[in-house]
PDB file of N, CA and C in Angstrom:
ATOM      1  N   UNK A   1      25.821 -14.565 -62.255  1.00  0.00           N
ATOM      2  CA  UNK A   1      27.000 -14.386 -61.442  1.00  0.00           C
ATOM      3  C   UNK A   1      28.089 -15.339 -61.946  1.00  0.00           C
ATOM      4  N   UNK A   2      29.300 -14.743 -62.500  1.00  0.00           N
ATOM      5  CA  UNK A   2      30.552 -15.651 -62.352  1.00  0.00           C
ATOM      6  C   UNK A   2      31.252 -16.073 -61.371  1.00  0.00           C
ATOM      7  N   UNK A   3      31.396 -17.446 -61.944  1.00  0.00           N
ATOM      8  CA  UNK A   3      32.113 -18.295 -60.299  1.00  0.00           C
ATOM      9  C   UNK A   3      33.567 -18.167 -60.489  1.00  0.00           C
ATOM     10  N   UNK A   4      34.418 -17.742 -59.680  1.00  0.00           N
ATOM     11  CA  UNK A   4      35.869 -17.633 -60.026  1.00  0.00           C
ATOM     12  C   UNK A   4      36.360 -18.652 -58.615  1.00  0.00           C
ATOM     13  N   UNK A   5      37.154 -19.668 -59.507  1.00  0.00           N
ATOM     14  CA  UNK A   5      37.589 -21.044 -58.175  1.00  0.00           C
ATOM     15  C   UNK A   5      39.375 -20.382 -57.938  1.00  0.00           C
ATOM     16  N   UNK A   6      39.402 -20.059 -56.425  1.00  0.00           N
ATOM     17  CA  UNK A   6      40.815 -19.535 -55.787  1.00  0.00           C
ATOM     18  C   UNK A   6      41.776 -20.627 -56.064  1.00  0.00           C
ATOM     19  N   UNK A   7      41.233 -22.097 -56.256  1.00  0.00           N
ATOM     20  CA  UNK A   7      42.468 -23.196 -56.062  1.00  0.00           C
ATOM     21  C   UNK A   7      41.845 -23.978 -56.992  1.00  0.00           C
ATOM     22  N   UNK A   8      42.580 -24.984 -58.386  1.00  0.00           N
ATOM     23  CA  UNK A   8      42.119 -26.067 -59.126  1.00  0.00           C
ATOM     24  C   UNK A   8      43.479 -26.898 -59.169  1.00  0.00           C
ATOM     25  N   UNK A   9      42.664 -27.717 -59.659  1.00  0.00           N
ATOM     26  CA  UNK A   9      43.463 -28.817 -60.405  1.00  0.00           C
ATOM     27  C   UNK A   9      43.178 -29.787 -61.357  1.00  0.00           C
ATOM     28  N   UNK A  10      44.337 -30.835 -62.386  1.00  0.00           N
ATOM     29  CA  UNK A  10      43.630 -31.046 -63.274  1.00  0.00           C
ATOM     30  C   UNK A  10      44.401 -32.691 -63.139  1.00  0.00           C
ATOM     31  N   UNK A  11      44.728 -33.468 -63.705  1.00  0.00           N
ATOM     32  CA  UNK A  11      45.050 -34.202 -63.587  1.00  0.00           C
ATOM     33  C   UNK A  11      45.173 -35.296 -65.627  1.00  0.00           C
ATOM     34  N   UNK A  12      46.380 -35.553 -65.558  1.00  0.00           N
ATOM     35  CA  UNK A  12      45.972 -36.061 -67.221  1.00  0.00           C
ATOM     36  C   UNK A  12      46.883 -37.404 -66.939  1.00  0.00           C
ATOM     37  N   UNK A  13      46.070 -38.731 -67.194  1.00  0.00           N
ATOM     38  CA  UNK A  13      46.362 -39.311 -66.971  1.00  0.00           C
ATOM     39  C   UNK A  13      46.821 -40.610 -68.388  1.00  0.00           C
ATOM     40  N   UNK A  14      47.881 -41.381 -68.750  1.00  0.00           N
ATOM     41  CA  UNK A  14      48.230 -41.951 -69.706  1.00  0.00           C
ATOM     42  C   UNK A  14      48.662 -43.434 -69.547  1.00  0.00           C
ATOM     43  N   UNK A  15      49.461 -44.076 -70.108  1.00  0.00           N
ATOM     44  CA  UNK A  15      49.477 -45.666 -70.125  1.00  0.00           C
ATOM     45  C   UNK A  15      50.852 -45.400 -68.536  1.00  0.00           C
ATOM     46  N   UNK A  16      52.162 -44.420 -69.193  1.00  0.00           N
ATOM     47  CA  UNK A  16      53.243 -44.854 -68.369  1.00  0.00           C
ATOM     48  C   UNK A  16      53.160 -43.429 -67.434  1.00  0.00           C
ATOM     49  N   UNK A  17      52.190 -42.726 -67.413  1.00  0.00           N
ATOM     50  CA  UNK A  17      52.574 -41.366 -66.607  1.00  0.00           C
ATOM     51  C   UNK A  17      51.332 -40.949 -66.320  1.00  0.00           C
ATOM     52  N   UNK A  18      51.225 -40.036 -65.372  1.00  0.00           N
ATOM     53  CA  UNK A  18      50.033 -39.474 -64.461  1.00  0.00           C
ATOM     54  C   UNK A  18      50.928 -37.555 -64.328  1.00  0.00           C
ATOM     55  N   UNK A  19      49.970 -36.770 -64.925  1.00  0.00           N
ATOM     56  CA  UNK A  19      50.621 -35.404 -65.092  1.00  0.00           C
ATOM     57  C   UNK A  19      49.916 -34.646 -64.131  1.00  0.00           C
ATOM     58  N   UNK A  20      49.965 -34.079 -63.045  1.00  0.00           N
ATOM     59  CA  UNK A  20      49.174 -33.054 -62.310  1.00  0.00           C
ATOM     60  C   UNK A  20      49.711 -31.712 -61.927  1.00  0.00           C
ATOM     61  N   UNK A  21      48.528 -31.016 -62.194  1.00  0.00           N
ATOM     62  CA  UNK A  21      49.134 -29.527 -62.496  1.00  0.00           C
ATOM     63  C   UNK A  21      48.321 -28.878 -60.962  1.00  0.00           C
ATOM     64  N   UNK A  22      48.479 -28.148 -60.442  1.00  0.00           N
ATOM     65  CA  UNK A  22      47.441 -27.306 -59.353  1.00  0.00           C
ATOM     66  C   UNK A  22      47.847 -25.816 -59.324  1.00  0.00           C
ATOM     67  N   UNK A  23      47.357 -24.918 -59.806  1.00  0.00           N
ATOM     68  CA  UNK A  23      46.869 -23.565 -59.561  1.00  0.00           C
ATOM     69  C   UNK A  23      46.730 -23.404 -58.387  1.00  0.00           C
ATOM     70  N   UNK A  24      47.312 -22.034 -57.473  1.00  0.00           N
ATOM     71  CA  UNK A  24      46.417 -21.451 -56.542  1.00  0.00           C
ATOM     72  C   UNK A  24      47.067 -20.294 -56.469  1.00  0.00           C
ATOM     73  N   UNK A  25      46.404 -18.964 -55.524  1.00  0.00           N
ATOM     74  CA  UNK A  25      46.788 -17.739 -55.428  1.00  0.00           C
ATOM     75  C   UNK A  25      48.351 -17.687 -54.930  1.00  0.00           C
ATOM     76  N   UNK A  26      49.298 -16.718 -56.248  1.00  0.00           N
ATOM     77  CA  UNK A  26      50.459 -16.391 -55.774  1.00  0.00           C
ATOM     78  C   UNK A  26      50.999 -15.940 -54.261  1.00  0.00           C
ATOM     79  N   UNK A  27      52.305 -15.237 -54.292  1.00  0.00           N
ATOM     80  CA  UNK A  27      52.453 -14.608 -53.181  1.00  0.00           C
ATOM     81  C   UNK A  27      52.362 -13.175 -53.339  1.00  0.00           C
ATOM     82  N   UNK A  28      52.431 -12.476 -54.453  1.00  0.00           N
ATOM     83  CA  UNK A  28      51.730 -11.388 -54.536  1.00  0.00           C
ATOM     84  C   UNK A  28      50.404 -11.110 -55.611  1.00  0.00           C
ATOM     85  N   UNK A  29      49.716  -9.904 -54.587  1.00  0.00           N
ATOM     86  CA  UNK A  29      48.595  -9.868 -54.926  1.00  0.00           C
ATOM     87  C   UNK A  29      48.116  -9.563 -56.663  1.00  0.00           C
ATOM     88  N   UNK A  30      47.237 -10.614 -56.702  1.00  0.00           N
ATOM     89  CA  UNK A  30      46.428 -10.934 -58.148  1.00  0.00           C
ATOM     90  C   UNK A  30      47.386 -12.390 -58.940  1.00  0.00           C
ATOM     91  N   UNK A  31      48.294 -12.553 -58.634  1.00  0.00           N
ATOM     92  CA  UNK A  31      49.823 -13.731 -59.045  1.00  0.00           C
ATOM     93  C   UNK A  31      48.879 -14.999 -58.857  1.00  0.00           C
ATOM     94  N   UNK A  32      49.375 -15.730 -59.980  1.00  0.00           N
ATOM     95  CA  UNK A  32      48.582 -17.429 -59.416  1.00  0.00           C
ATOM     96  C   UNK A  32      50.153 -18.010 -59.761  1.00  0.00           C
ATOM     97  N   UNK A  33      49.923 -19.003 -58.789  1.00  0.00           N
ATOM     98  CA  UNK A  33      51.442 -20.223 -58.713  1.00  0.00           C
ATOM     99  C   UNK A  33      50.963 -21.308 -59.418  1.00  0.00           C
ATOM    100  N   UNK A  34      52.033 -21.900 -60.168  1.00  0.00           N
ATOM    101  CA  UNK A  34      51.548 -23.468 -60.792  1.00  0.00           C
ATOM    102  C   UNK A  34      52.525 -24.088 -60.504  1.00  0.00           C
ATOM    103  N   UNK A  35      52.287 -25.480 -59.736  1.00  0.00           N
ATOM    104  CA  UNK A  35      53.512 -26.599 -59.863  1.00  0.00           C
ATOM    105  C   UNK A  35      52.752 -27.662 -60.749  1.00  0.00           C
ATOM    106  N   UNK A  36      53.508 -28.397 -61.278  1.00  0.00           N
ATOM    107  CA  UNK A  36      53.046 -29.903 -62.366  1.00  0.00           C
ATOM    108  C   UNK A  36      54.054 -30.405 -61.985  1.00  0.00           C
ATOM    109  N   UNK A  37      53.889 -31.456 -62.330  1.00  0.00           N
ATOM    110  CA  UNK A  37      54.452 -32.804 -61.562  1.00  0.00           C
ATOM    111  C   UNK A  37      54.415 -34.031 -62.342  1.00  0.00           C
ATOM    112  N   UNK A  38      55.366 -34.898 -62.924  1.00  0.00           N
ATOM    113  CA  UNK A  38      55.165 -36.067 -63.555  1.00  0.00           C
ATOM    114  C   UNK A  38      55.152 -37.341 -62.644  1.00  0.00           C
ATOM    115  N   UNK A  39      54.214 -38.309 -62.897  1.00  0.00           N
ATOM    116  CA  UNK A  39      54.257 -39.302 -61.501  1.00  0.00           C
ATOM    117  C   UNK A  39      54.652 -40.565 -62.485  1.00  0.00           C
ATOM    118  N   UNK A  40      55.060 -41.653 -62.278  1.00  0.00           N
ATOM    119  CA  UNK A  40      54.917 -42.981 -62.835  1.00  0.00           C
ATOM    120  C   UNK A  40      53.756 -43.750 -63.045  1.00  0.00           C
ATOM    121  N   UNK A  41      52.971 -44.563 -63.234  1.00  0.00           N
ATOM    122  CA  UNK A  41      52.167 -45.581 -63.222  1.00  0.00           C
ATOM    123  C   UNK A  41      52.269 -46.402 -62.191  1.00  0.00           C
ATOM    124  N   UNK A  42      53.004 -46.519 -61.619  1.00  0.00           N
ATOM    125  CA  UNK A  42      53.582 -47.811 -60.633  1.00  0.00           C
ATOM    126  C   UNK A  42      52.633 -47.566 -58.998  1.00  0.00           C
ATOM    127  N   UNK A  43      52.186 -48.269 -58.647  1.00  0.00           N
ATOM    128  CA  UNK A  43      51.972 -48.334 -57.334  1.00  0.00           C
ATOM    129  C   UNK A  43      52.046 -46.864 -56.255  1.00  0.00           C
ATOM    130  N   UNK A  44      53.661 -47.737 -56.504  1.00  0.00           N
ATOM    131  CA  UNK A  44      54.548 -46.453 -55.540  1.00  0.00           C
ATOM    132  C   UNK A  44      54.307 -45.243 -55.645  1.00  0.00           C
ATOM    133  N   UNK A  45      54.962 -44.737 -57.064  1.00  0.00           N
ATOM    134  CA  UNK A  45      54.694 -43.596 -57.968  1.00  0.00           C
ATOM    135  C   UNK A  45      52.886 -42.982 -57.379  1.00  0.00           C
ATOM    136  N   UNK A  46      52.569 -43.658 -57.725  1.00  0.00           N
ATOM    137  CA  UNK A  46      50.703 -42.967 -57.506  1.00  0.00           C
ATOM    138  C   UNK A  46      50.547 -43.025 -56.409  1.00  0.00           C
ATOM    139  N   UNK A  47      50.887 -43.252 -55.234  1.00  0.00           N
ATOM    140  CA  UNK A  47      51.331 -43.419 -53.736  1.00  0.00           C
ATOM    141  C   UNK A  47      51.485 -42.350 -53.078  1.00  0.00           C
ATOM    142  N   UNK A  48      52.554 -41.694 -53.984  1.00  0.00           N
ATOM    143  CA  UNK A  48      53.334 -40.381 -53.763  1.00  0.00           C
ATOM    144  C   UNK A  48      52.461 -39.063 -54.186  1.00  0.00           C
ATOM    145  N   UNK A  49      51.510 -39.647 -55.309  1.00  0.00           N
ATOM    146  CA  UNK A  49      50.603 -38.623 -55.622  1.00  0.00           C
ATOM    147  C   UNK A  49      49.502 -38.238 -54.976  1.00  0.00           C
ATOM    148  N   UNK A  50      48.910 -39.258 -54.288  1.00  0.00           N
ATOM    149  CA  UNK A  50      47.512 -39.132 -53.402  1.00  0.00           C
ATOM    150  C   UNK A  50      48.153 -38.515 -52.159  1.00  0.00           C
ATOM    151  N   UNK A  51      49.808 -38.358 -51.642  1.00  0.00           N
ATOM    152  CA  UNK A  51      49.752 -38.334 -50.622  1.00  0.00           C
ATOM    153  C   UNK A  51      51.037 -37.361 -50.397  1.00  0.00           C
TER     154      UNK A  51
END
């Protein structure tokens, strides 16, 4: 049986930046949406990402 996941994410992380991407089902049917996002290193920055 193939497992097909409705929602992921990936996360790539570097010295000055944190990149996160998340997949999930579009608004029309079979469509997938992607937002990515560049975060800082800083505290703050990764602050904003967990939350």
């Amino acid at each position: 049986m193939q497992v097909i996941f409705e929602r992921c994410a990936g996360l790539d992380v570097h010295r000055d930046t944190a990149v996160a991407t998340v997949r999930s089902p579009g608004q029309h049917r079979g469509s997938r949406a992607t937002e990515t996002r560049t975060f800082k290193t800083t505290v703050r920055a990764l602050a904003d990402l967990g939350g």
